[in-house]
N, C-alpha and C. Protein backbone atom coordinates (compact mmCIF):
# COMPACT_ATOMS: atom_id res chain seq x y z
N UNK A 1 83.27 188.16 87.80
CA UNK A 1 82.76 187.16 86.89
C UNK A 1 83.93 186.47 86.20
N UNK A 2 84.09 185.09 86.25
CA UNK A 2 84.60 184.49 84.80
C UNK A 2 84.63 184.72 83.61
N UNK A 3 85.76 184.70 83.04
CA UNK A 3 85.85 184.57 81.58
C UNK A 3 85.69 182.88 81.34
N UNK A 4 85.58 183.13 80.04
CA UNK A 4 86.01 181.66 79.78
C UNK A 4 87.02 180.87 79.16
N UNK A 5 87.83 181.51 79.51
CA UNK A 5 89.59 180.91 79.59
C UNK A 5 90.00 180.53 81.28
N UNK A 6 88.94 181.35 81.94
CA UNK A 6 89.15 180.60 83.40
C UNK A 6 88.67 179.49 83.67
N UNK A 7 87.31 179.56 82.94
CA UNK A 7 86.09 178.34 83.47
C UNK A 7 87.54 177.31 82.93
N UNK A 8 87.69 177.27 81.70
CA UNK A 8 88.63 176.13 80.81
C UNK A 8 89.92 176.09 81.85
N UNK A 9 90.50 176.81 82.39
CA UNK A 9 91.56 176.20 83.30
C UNK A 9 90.82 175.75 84.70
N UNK A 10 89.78 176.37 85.03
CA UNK A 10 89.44 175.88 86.13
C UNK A 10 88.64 174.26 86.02
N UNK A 11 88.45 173.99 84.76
CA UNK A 11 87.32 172.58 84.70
C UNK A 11 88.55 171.84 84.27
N UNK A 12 90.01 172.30 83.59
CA UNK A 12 91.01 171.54 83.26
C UNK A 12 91.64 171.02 84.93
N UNK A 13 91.60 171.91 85.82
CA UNK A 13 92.38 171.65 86.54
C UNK A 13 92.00 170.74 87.60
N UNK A 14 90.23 170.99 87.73
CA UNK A 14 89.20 169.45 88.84
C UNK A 14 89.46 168.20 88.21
N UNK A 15 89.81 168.85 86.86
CA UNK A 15 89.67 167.44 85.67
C UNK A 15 90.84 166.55 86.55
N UNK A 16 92.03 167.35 86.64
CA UNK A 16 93.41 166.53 86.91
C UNK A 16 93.29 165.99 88.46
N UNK A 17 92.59 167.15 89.01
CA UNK A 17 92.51 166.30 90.68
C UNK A 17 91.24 165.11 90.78
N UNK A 18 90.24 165.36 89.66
CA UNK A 18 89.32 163.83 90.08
C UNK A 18 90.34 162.55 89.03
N UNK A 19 90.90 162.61 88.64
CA UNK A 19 91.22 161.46 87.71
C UNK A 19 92.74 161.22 88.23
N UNK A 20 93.83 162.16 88.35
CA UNK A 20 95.15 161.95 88.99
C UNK A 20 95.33 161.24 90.42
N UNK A 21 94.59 162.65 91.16
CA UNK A 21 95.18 162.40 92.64
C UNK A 21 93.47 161.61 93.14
N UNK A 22 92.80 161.53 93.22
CA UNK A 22 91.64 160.96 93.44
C UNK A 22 91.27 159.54 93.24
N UNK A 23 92.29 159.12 91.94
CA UNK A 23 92.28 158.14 91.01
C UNK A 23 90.77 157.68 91.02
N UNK A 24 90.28 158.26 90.24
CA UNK A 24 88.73 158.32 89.72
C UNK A 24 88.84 157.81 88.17
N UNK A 25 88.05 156.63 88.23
CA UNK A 25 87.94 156.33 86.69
C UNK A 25 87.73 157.18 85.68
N UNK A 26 86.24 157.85 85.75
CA UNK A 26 86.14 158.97 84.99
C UNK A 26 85.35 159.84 85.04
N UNK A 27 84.93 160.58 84.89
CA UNK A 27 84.46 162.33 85.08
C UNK A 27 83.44 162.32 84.28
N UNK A 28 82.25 162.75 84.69
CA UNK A 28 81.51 163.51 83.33
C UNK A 28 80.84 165.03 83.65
N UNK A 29 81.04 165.76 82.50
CA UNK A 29 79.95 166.91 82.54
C UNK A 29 78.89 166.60 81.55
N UNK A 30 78.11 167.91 82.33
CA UNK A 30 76.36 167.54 82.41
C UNK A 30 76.10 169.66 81.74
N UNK A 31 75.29 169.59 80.70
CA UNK A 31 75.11 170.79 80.10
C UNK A 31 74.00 171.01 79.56
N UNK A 32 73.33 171.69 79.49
CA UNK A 32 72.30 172.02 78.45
C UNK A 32 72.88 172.19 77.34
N UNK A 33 72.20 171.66 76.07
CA UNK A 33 72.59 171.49 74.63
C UNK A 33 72.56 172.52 73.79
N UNK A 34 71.67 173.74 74.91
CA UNK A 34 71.49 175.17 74.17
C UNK A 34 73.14 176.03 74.66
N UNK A 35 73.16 175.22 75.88
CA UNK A 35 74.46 176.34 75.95
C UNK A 35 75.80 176.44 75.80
N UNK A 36 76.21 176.60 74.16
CA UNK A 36 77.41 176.05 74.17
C UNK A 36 78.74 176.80 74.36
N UNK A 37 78.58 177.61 75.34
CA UNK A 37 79.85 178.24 76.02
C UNK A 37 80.39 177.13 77.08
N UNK A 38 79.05 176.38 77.83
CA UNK A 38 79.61 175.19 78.44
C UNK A 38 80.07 174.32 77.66
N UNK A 39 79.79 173.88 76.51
CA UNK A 39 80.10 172.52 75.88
C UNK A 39 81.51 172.93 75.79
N UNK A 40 81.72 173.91 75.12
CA UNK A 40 82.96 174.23 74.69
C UNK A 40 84.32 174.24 75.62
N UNK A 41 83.80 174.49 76.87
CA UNK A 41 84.60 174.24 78.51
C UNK A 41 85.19 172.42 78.50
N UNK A 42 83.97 172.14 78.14
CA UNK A 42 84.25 170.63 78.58
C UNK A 42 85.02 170.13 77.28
N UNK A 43 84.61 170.64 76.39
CA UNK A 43 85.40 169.96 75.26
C UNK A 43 86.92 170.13 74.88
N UNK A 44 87.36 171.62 75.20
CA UNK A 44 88.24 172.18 75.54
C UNK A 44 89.60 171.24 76.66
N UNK A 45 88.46 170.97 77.69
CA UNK A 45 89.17 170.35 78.50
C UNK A 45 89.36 168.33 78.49
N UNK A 46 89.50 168.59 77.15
CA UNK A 46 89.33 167.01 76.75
C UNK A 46 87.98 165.91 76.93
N UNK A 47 86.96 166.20 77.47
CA UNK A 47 85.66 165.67 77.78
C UNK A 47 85.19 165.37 76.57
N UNK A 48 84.59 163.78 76.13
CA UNK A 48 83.75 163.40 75.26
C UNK A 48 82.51 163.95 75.02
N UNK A 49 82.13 164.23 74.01
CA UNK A 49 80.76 163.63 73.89
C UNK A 49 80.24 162.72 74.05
N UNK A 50 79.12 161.94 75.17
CA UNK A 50 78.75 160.78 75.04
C UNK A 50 77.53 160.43 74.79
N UNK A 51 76.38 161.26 74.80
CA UNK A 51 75.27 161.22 74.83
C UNK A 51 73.87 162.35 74.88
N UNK A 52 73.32 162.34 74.27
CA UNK A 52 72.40 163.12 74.77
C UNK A 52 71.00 163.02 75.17
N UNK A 53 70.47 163.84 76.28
CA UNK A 53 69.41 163.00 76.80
C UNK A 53 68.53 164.29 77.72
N UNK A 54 67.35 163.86 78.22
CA UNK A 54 66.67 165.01 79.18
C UNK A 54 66.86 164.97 80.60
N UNK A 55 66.97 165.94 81.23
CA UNK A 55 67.01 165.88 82.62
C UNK A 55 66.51 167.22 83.20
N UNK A 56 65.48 167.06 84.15
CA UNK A 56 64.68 168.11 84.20
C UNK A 56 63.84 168.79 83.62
N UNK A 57 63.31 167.89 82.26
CA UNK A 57 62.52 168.68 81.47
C UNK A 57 63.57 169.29 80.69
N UNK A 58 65.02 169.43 80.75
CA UNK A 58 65.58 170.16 79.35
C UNK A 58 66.23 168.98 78.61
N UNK A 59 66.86 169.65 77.54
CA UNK A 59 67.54 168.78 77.02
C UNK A 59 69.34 169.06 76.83
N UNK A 60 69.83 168.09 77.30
CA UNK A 60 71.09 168.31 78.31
C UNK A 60 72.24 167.11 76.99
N UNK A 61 73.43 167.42 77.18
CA UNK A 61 74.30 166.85 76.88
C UNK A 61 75.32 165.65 77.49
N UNK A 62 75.69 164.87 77.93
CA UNK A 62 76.42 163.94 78.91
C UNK A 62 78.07 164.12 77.92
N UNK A 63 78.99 164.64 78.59
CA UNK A 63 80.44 164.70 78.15
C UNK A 63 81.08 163.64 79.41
N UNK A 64 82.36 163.16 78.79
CA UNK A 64 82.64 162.09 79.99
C UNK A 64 84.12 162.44 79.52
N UNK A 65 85.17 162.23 80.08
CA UNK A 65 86.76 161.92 80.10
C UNK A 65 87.06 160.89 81.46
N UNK A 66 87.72 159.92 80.40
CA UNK A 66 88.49 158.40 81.53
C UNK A 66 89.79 158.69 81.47
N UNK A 67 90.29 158.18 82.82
CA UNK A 67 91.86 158.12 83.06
C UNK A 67 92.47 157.23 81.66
């Protein structure tokens, strides 16, 4: 299992290959609003807050980071 000092290097490190080498405008993560061991991954790893909204019947968070 993950800790979550891995998830945070591991979501830091897709972060650098979709936006560096990919040259991808920008990234978003997608979370449930209850679970904030994820938020904290994404936020950690520089990801905005941008919105919040439903998907699937829950209620989910939209985080985004631009090059």
């Amino acid at each position: 299992m993950f800790g979550a000092r891995d998830l945070s290097e591991i979501a830091t490190a897709l972060t650098d290959i979709g936006l560096s080498h990919l040259k991808l405008p920008s990234l978003i993560g997608l979370s449930f609003f209850a679970h904030s061991a994820s938020r904290r991954v994404l936020e950690k790893s520089n990801y905005v807050l941008e919105r919040s909204t439903t998907h699937h019947g829950g209620d989910v968070v939209i985080y985004r980071i631009r090059r």
